[in-house]
N, C-alpha and C. Protein backbone atom coordinates (compact mmCIF):
# COMPACT_ATOMS: atom_id res chain seq x y z
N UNK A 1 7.32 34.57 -15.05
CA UNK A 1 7.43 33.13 -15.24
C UNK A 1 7.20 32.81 -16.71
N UNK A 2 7.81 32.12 -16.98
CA UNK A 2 8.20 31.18 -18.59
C UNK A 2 7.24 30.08 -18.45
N UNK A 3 6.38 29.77 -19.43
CA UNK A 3 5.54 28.76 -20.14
C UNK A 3 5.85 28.36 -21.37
N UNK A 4 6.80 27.02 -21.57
CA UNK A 4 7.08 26.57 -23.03
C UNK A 4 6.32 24.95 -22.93
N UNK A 5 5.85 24.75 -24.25
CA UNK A 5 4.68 23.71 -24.21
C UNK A 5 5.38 23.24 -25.64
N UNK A 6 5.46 21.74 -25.56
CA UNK A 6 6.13 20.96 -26.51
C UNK A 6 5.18 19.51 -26.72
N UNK A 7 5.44 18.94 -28.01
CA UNK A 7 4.85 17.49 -28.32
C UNK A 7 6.25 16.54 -28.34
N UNK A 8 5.82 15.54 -27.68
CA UNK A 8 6.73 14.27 -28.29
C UNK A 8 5.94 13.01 -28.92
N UNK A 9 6.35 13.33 -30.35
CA UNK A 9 5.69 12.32 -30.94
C UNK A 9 6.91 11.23 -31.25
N UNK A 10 5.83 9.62 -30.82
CA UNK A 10 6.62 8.39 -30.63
C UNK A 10 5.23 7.30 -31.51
N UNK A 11 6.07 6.45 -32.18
CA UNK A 11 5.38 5.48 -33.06
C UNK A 11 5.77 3.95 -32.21
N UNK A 12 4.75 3.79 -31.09
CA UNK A 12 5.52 2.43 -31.04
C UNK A 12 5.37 1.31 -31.58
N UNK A 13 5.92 0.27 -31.31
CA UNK A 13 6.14 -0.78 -32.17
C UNK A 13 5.05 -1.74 -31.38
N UNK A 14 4.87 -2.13 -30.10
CA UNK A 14 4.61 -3.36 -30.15
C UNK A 14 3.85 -3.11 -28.38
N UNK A 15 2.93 -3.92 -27.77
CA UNK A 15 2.16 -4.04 -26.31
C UNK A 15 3.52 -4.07 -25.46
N UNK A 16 3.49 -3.28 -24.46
CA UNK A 16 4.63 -3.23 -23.52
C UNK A 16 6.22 -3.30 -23.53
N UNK A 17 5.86 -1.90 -25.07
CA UNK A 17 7.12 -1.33 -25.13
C UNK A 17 7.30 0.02 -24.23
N UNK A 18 8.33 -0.40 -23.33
CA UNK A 18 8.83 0.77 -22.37
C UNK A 18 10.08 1.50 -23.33
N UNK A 19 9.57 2.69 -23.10
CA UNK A 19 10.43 3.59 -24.33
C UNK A 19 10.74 5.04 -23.14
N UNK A 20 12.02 4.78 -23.00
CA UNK A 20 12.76 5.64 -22.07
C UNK A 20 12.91 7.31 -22.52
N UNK A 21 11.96 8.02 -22.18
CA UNK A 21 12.37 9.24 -22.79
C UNK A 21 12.78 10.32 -22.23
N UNK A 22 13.52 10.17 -21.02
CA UNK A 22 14.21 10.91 -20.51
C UNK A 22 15.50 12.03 -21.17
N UNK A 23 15.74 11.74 -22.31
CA UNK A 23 16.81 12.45 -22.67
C UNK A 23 16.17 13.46 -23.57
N UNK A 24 14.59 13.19 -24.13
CA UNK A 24 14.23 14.15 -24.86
C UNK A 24 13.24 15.23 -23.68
N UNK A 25 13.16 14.89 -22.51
CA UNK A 25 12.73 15.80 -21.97
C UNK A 25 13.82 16.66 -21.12
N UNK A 26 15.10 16.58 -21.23
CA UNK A 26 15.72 17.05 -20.34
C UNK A 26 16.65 17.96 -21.82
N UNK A 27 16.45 17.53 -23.12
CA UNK A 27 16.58 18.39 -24.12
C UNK A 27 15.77 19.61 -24.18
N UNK A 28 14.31 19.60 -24.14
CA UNK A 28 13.64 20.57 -23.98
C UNK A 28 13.44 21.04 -22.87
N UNK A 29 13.95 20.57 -21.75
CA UNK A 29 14.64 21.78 -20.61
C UNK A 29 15.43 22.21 -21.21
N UNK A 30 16.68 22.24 -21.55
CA UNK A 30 18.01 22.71 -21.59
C UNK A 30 17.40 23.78 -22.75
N UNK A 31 16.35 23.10 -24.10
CA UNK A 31 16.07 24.26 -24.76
C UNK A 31 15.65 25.52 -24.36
N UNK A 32 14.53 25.19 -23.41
CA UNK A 32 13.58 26.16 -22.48
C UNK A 32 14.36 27.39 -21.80
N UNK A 33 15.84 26.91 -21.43
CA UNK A 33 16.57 27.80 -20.51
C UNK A 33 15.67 28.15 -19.32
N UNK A 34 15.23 27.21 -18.89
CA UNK A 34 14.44 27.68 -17.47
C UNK A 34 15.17 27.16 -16.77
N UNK A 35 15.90 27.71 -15.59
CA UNK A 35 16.69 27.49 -14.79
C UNK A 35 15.71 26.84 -13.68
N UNK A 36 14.85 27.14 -13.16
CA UNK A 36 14.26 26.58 -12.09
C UNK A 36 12.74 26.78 -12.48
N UNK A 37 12.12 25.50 -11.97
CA UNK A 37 10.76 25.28 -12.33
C UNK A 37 10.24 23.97 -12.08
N UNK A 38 9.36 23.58 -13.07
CA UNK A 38 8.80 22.45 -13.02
C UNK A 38 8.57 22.06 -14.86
N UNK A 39 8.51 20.90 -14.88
CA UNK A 39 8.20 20.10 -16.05
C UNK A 39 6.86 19.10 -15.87
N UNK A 40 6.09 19.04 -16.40
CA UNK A 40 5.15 18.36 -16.34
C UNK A 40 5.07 17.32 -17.22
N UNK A 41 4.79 15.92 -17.66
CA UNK A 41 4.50 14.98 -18.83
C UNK A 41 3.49 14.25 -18.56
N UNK A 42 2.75 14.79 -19.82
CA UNK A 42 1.47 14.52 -19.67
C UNK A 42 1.44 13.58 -20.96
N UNK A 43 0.67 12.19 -21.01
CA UNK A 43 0.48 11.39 -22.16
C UNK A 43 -1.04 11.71 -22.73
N UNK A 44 -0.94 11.77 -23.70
CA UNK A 44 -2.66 12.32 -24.64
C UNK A 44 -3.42 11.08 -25.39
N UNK A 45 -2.95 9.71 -24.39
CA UNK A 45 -3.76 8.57 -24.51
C UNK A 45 -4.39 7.70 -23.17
N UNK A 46 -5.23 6.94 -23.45
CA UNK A 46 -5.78 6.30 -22.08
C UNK A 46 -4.83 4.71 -21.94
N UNK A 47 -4.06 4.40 -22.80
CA UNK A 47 -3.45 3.03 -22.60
C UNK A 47 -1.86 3.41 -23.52
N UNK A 48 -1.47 4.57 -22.97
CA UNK A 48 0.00 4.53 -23.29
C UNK A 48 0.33 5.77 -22.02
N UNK A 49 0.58 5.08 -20.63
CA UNK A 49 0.60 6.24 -20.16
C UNK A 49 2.47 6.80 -19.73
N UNK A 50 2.50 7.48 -18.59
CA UNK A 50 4.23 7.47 -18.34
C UNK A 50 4.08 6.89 -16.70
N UNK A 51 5.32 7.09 -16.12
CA UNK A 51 5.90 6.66 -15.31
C UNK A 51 7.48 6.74 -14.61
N UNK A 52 7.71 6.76 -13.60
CA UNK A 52 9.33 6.94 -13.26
C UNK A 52 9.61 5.70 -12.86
N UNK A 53 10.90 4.96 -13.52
CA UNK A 53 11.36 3.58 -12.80
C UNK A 53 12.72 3.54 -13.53
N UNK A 54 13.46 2.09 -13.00
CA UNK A 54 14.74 2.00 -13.62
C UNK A 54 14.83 1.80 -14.70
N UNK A 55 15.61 2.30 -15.73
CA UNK A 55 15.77 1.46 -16.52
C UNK A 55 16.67 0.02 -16.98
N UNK A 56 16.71 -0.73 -16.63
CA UNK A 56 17.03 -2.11 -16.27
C UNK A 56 16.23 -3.11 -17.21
N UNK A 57 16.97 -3.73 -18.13
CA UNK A 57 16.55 -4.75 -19.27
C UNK A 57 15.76 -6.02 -18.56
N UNK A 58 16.53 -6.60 -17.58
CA UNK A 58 15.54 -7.90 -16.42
C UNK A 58 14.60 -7.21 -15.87
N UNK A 59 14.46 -5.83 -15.17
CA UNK A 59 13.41 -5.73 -14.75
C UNK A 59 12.29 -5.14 -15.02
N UNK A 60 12.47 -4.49 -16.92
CA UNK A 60 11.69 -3.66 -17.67
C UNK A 60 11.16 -5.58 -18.27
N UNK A 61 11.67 -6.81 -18.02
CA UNK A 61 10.96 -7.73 -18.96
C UNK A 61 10.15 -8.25 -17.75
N UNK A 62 11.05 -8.17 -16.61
CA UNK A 62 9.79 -8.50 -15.18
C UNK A 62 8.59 -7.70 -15.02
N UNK A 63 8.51 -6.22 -15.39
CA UNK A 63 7.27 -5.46 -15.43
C UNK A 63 6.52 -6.08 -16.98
N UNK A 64 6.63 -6.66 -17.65
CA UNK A 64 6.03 -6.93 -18.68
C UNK A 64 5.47 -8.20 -18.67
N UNK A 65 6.05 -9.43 -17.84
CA UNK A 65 5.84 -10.70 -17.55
C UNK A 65 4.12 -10.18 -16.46
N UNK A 66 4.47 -9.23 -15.15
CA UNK A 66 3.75 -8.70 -14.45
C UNK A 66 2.53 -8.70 -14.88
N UNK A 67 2.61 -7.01 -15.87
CA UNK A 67 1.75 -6.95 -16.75
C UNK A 67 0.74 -8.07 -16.88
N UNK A 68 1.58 -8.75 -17.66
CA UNK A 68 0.35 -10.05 -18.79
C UNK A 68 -0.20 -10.46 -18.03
N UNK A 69 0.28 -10.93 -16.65
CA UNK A 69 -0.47 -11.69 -15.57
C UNK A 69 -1.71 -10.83 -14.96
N UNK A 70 -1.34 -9.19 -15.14
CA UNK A 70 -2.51 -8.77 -14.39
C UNK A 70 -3.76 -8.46 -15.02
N UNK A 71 -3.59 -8.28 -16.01
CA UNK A 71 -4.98 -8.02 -17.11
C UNK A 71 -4.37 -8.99 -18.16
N UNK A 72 -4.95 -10.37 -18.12
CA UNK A 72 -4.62 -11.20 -18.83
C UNK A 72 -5.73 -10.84 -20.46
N UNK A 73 -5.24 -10.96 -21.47
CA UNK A 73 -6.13 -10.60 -22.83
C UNK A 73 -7.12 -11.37 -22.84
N UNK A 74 -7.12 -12.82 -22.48
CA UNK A 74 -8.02 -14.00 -22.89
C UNK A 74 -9.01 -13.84 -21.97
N UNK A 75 -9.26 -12.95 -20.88
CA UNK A 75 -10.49 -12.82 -20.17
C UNK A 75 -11.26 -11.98 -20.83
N UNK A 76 -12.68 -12.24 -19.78
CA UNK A 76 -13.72 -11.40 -20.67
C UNK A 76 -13.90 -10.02 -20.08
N UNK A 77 -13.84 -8.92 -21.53
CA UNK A 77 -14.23 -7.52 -20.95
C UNK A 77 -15.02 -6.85 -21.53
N UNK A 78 -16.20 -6.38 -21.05
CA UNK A 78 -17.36 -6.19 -21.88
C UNK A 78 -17.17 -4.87 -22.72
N UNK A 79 -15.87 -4.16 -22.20
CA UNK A 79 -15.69 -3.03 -23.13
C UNK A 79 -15.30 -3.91 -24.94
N UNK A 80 -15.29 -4.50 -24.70
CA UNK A 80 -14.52 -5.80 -25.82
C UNK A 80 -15.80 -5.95 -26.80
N UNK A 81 -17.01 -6.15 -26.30
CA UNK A 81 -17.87 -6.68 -26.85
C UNK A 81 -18.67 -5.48 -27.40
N UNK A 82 -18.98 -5.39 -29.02
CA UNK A 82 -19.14 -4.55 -29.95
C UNK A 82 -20.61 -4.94 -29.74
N UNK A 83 -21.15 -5.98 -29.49
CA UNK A 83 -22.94 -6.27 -29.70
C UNK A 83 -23.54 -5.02 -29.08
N UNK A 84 -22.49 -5.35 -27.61
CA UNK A 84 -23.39 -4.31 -26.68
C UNK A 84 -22.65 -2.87 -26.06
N UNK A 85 -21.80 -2.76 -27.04
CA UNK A 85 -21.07 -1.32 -26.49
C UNK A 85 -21.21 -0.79 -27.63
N UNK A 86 -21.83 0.97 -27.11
CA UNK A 86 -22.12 1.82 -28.05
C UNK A 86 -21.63 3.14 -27.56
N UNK A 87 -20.63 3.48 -26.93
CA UNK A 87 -20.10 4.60 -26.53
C UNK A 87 -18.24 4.63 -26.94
N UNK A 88 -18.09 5.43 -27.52
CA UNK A 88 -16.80 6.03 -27.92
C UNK A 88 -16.09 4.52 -28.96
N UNK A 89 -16.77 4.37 -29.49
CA UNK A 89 -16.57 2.65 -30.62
C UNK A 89 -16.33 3.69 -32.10
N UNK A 90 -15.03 3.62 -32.76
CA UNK A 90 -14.75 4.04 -33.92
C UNK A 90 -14.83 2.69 -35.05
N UNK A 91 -14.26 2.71 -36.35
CA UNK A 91 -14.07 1.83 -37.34
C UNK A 91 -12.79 1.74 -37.03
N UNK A 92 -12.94 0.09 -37.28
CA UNK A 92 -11.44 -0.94 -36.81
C UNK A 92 -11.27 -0.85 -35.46
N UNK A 93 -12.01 -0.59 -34.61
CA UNK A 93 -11.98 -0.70 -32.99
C UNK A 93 -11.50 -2.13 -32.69
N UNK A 94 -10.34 -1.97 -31.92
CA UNK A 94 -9.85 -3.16 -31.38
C UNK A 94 -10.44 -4.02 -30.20
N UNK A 95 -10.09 -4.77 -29.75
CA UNK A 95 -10.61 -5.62 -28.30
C UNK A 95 -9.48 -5.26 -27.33
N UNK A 96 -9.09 -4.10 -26.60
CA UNK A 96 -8.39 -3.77 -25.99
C UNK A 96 -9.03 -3.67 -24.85
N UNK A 97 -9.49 -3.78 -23.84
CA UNK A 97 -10.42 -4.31 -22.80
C UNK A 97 -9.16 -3.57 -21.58
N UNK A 98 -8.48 -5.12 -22.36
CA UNK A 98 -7.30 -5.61 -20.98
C UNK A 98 -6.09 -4.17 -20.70
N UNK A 99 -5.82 -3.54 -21.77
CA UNK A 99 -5.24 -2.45 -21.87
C UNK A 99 -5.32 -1.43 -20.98
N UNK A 100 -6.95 -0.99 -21.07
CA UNK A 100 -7.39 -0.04 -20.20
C UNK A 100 -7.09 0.11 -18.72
N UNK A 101 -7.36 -1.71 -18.79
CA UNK A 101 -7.63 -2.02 -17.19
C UNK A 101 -6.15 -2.04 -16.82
N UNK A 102 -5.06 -2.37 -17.79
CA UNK A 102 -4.02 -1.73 -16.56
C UNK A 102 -3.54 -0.28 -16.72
N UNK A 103 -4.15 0.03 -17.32
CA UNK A 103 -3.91 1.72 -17.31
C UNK A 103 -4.21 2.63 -15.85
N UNK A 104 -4.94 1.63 -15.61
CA UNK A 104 -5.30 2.24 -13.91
C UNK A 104 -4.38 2.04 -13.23
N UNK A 105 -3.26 1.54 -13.13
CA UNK A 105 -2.34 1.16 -12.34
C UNK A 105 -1.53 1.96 -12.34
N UNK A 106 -1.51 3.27 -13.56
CA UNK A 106 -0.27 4.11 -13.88
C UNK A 106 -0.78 5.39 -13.78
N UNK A 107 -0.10 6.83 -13.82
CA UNK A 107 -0.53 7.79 -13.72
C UNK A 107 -0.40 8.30 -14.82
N UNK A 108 -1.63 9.23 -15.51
CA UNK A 108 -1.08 9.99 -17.04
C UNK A 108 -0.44 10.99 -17.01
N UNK A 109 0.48 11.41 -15.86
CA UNK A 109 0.81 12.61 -15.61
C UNK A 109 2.23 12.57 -14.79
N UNK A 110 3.20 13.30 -15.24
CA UNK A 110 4.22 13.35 -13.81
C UNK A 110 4.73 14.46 -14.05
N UNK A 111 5.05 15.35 -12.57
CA UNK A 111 5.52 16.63 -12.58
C UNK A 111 6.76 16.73 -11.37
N UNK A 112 8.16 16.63 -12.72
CA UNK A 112 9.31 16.60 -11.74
C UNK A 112 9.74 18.44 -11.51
N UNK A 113 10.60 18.48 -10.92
CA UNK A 113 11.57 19.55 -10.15
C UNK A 113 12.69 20.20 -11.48
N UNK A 114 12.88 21.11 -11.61
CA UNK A 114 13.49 21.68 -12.74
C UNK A 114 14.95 22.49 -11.17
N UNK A 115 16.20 22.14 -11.08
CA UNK A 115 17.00 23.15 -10.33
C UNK A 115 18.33 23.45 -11.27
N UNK A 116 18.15 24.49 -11.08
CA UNK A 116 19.87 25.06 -12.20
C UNK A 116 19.55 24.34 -13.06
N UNK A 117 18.54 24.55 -14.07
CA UNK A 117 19.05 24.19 -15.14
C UNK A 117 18.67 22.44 -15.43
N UNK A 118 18.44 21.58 -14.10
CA UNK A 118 18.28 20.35 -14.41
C UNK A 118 17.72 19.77 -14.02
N UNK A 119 17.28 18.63 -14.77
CA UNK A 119 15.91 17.66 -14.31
C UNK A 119 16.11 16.88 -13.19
N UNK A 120 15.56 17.13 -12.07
CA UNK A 120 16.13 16.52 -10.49
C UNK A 120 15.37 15.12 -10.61
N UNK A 121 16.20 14.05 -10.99
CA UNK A 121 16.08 12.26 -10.87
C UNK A 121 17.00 11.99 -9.81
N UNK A 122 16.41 10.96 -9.42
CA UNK A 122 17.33 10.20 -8.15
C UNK A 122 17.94 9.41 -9.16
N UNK A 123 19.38 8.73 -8.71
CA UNK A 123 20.36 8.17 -9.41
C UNK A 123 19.55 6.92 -10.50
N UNK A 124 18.85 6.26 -10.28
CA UNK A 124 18.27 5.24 -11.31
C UNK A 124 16.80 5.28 -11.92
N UNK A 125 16.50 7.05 -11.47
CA UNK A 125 15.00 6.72 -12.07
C UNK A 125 15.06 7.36 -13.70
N UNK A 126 13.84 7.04 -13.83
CA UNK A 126 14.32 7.21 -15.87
C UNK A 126 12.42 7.37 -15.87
N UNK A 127 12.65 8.58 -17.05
CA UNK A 127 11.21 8.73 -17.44
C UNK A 127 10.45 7.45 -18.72
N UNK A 128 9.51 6.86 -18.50
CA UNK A 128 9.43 6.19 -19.46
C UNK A 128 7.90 6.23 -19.83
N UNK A 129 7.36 6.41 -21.07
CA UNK A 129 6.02 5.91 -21.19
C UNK A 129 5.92 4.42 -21.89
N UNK A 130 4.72 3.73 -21.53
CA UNK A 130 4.96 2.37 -21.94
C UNK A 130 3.48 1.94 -22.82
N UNK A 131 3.58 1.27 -23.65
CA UNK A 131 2.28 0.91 -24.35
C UNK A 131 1.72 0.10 -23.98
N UNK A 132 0.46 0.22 -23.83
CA UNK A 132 -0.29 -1.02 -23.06
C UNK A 132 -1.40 -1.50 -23.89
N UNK A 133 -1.27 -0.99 -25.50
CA UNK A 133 -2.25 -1.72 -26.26
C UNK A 133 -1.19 -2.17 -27.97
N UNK A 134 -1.08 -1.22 -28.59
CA UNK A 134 -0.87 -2.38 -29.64
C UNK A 134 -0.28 -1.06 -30.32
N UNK A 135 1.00 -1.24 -31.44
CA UNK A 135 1.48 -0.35 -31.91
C UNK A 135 0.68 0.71 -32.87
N UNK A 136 1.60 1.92 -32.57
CA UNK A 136 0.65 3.36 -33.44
C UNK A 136 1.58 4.32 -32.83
N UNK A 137 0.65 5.82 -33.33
CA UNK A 137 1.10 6.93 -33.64
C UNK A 137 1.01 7.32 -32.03
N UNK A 138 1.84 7.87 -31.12
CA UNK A 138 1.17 8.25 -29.52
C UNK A 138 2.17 9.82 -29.52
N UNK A 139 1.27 10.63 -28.98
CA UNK A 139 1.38 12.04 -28.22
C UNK A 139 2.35 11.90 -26.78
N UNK A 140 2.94 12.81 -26.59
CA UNK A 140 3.29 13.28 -24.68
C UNK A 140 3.23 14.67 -24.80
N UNK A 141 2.52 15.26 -23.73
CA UNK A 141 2.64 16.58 -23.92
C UNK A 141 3.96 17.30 -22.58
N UNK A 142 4.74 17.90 -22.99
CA UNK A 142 5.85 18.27 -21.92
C UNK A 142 5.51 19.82 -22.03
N UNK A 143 5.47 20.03 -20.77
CA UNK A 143 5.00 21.52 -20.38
C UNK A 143 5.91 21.86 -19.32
N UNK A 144 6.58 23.05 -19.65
CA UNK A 144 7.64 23.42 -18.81
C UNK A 144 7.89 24.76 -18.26
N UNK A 145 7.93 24.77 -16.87
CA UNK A 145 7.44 26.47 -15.98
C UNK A 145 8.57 26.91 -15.55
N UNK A 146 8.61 27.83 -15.54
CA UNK A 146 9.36 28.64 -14.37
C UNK A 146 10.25 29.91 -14.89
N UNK A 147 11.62 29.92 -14.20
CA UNK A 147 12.10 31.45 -14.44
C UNK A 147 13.70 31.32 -14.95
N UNK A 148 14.33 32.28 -15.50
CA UNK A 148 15.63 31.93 -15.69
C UNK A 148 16.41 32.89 -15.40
């Protein structure tokens, strides 16, 4: 069995940018030459995670309308508050509270089906990771198994 381990580095721009990256992981299959296996994508942040869904412009702005409504920013989150939080607080620490909290809603991890050669999606699903705090530098780690 074949173990090839890759970075995708992505700079996003802006809070609940869905950034479709399905074509760069089905590049590093095709690089891999692993005919059958598995792919794993793993995100190396707590508020930019991935996900499988359509990609669809109305309903990538309906998951974002969603979003705002469910961890609204203007509430209070005590991860927010610098007086009294003293665990994992860097310089220029943001008030990202609300971020976190929908990070729970998503998984940091997805591990599709590798057959002949190709990434097994049902007709409209699309890999996407999405930002759920504020633009920067973000990691995916794509790890890819099997035999050829």
């Amino acid at each position: 069995m074949k173990i090839i381990n890759k970075t995708l580095s992505l700079n996003t721009k802006e809070e609940f940018e869905f950034i479709d990256v399905t074509e760069a992981v089905q590049g590093f299959i095709k690089e891999s030459q692993i005919k059958d296996g598995l792919v794993n994508v793993q995100t190396m942040h707590t508020t930019c995670p991935v996900f499988l869904n359509e990609n669809e412009p109305l309903l990538l702005n309906d998951f974002k309308k969603h979003l705002a409504q469910l961890s609204p920013k203007d509430l209070s989150y005590s991860h927010n508050d610098f007086t009294i939080r003293t665990v994992n607080v860097c310089d220029g620490e943001c008030k990202n509270g609300h971020s976190h909290c929908l990070a729970l809603h998503f998984p940091s991890n997805l591990t599709l089906n590798i057959i002949g050669g190709e990434l097994q999606l049902g007709q409209w699903q699309r890999i996407f990771v999405v930002e759920l705090d504020r633009s920067r530098p973000r990691k995916i780690q794509i790890q890819i198994m099997g035999g050829d």
